[in-house]
Protein backbone atom coordinates (compact mmCIF):
# COMPACT_ATOMS: atom_id res chain seq x y z
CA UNK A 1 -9.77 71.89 23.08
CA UNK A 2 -11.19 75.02 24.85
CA UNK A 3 -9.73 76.41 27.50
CA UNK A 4 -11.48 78.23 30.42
CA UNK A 5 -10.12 80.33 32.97
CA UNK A 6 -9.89 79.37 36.59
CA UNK A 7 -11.34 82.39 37.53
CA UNK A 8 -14.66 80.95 35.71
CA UNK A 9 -17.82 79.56 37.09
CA UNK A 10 -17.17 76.67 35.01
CA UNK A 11 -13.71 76.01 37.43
CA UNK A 12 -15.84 76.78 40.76
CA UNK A 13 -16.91 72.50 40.89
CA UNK A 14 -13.23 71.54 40.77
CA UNK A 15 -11.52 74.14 43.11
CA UNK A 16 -11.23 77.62 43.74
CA UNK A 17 -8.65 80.56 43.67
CA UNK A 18 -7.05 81.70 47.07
CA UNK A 19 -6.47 85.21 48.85
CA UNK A 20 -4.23 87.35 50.66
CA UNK A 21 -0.70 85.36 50.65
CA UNK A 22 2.39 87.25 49.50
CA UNK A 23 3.61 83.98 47.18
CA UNK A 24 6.47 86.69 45.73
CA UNK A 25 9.49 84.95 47.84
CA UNK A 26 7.96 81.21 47.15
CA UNK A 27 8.58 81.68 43.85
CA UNK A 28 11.64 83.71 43.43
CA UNK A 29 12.81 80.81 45.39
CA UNK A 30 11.61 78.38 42.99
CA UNK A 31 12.79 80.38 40.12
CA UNK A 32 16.59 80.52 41.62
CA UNK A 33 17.30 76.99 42.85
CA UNK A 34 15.32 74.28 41.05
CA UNK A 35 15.72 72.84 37.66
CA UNK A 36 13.03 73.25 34.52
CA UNK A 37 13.56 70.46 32.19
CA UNK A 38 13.43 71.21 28.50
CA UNK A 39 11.77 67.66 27.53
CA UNK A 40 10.76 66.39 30.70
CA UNK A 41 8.61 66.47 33.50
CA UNK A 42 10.51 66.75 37.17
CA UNK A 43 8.23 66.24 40.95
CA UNK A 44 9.93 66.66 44.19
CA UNK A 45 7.79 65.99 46.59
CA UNK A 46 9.18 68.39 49.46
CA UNK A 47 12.04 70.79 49.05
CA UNK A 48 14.12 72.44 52.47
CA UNK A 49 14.79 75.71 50.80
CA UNK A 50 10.93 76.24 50.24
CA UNK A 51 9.76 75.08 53.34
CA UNK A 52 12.18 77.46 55.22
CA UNK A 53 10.04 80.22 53.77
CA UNK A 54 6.99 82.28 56.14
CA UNK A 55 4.41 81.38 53.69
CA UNK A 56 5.75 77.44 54.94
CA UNK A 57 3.47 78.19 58.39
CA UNK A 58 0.88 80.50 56.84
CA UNK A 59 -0.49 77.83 54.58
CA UNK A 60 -0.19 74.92 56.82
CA UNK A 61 -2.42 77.15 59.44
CA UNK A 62 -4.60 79.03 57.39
CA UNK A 63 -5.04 76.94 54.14
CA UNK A 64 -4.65 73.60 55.92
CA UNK A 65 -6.55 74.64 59.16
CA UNK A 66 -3.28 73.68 61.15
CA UNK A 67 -2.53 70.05 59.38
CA UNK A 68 0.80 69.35 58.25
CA UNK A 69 2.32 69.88 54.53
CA UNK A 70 4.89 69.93 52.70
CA UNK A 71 6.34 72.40 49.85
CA UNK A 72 7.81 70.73 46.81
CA UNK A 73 7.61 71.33 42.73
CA UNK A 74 6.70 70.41 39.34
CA UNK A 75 8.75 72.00 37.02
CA UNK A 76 9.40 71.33 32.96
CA UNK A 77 7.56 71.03 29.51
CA UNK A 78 4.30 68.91 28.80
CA UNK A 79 1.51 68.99 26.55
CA UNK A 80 -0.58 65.58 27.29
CA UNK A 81 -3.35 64.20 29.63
CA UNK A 82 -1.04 60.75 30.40
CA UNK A 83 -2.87 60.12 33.69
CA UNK A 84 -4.93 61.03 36.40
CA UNK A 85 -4.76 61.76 40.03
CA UNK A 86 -6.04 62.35 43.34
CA UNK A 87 -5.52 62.59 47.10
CA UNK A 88 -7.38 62.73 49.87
CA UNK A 89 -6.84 66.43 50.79
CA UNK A 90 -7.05 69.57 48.70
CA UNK A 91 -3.91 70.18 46.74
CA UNK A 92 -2.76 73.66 46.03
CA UNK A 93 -1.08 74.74 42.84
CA UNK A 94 1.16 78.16 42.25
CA UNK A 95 3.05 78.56 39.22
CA UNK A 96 5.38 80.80 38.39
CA UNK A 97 4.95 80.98 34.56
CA UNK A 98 0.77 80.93 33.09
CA UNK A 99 -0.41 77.12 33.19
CA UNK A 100 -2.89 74.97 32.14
CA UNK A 101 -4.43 72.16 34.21
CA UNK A 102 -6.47 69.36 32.83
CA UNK A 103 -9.16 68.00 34.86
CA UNK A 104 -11.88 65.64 35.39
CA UNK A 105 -14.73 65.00 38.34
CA UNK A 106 -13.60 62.41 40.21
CA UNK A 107 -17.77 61.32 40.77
CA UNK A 108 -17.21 60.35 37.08
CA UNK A 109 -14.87 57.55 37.59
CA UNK A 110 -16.91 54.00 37.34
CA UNK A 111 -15.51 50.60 37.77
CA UNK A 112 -11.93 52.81 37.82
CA UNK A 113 -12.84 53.55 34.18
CA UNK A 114 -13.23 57.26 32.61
CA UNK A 115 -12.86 58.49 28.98
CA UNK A 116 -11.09 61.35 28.36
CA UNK A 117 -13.80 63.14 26.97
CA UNK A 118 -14.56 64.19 30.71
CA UNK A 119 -11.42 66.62 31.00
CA UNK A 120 -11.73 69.70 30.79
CA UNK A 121 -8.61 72.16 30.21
CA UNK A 122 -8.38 75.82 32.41
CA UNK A 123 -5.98 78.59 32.17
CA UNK A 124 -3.83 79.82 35.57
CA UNK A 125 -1.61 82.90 35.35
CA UNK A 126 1.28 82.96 36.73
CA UNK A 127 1.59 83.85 40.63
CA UNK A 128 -2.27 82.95 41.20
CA UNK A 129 -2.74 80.16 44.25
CA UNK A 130 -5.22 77.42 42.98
CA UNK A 131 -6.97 74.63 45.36
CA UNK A 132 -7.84 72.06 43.44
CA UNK A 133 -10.23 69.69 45.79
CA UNK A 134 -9.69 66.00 46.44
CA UNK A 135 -12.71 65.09 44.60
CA UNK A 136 -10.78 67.12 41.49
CA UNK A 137 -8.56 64.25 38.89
CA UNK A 138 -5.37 66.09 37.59
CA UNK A 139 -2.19 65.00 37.01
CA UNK A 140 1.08 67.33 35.97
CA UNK A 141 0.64 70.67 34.70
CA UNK A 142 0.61 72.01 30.62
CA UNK A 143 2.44 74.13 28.92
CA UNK A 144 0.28 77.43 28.40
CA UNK A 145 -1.32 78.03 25.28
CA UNK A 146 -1.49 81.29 23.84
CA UNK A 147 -3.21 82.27 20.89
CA UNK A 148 -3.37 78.68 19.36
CA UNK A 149 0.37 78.49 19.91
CA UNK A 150 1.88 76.15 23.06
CA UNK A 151 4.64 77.88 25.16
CA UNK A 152 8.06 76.74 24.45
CA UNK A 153 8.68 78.71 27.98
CA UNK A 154 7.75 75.40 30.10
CA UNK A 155 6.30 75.73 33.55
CA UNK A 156 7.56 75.67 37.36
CA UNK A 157 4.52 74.90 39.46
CA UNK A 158 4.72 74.96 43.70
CA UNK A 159 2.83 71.31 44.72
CA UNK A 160 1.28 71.70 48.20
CA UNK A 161 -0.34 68.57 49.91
CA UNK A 162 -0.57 66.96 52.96
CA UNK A 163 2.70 65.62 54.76
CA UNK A 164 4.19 62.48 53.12
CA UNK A 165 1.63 62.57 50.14
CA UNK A 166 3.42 60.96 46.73
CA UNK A 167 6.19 59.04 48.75
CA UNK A 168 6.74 55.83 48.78
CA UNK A 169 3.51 53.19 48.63
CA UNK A 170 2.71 51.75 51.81
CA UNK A 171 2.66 47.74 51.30
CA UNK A 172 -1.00 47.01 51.12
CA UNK A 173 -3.41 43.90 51.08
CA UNK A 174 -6.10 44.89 48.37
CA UNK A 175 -9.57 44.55 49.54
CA UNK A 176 -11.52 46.87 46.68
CA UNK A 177 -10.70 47.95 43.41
CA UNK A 178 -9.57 51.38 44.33
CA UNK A 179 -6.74 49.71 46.08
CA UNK A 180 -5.78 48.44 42.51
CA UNK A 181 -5.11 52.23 41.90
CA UNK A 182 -3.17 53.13 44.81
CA UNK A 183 0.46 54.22 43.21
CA UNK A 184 1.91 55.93 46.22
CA UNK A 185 1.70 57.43 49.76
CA UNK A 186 -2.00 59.47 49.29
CA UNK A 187 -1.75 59.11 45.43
CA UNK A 188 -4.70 57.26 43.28
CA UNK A 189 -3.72 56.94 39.84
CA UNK A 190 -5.62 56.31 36.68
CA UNK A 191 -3.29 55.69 33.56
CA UNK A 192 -4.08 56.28 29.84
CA UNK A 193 -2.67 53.15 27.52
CA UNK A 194 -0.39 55.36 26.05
CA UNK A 195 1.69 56.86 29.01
CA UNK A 196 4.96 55.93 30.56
CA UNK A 197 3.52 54.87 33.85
CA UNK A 198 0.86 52.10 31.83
CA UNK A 199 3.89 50.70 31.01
CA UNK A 200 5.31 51.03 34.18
CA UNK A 201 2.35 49.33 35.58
CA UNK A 202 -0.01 51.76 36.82
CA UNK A 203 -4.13 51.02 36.65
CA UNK A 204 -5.13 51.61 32.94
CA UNK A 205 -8.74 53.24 33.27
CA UNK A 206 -8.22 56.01 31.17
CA UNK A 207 -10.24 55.82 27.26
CA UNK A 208 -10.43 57.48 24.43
CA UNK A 209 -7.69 60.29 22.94
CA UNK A 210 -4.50 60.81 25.16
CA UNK A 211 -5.24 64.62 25.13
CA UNK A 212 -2.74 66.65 23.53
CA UNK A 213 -2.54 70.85 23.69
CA UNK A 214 0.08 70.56 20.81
């Protein structure tokens, strides 16, 4: 699968790359107290120590235009597609080891269907501060690949979002089929067949190859 660089025009429909924040204590902070699974993929949703940080304020008022967030984490190893995401709100993505994010245009979902031949992979370095836009799909970060070769080094990724985004689902009475979707608080999933949460009972929409950088 090729992968393009965030910095490309080919990124500019799902997001763009952001400006003048000092991310240096964010992640030393992330690097020092939270967990990076060897085999596993971990999501904490918010996390005290990294909200306690400046940049906490800075992005709430100047990346969020003065809405509330919250400051969590995705940390471990992965190499596959599994699902596919969104929110309603941009979502902002800083790792602190080089990345790669699969994703799809959310205009392409019909019926809550989309094959996988729709994703398409890009490369983040390490310490860059990526907006991906609601209308963007995604789902947990990659492993980088370097050379043809995966990274054995695994990832820790900052997750900003609007407040309460990916806690617990609010009890709902479906009236449409993207309320068949709805997995959590602000959190539309789309499962492949093949993934944990299919079997877990999320929305199976997702065709084709369960896309694998290994």
């Amino acid at each position: 699968m090729r992968i393009k660089s965030v910095f490309s025009h080919s990124f500019e429909k799902y997001g763009k790359v952001l400006s003048g924040y000092d991310v240096s204590d964010l992640l030393k902070k992330l690097d020092e107290t939270t967990k990076k699974p060897e085999n596993a993929v971990i999501y904490e949703p918010t996390d005290a120590g990294l909200e306690s940080l400046p940049i906490f304020k800075e992005l709430s008022v100047n990346a969020y235009g003065g809405m509330p967030i919250q400051i969590g984490y995705c940390n471990g190893n992965n190499t596959k597609l599994n699902c596919l995401e969104y929110h309603r709100g941009s979502e902002l993505n800083i790792p602190s080891n080089d990345i790669v994010l699969l994703l799809a245009p959310l205009q392409a979902v019909k019926n809550g269907k989309l094959n996988t031949s729709a994703v398409e992979a890009f490369f983040v370095p390490k310490g860059t501060i990526v907006q991906v836009y609601e209308t963007t799909l995604h789902y947990a970060p990659c492993n980088a690949v370097n050379f043809g070769q995966v990274s054995k080094e695994g990832f820790r990724v900052i997750i900003v979002l609007p407040k309460d985004t990916n806690t617990a689902k609010p009890e709902i009475e479906e009236k449409n089929l993207e309320d068949k979707l709805l997995w959590a608080k602000n959190k539309w999933l789309i499962a492949h067949p093949d993934s944990n949460e299919a079997k877990n009972g999320a929305f199976v929409g997702l065709s084709g190859v369960n896309i694998d950088l290994a």
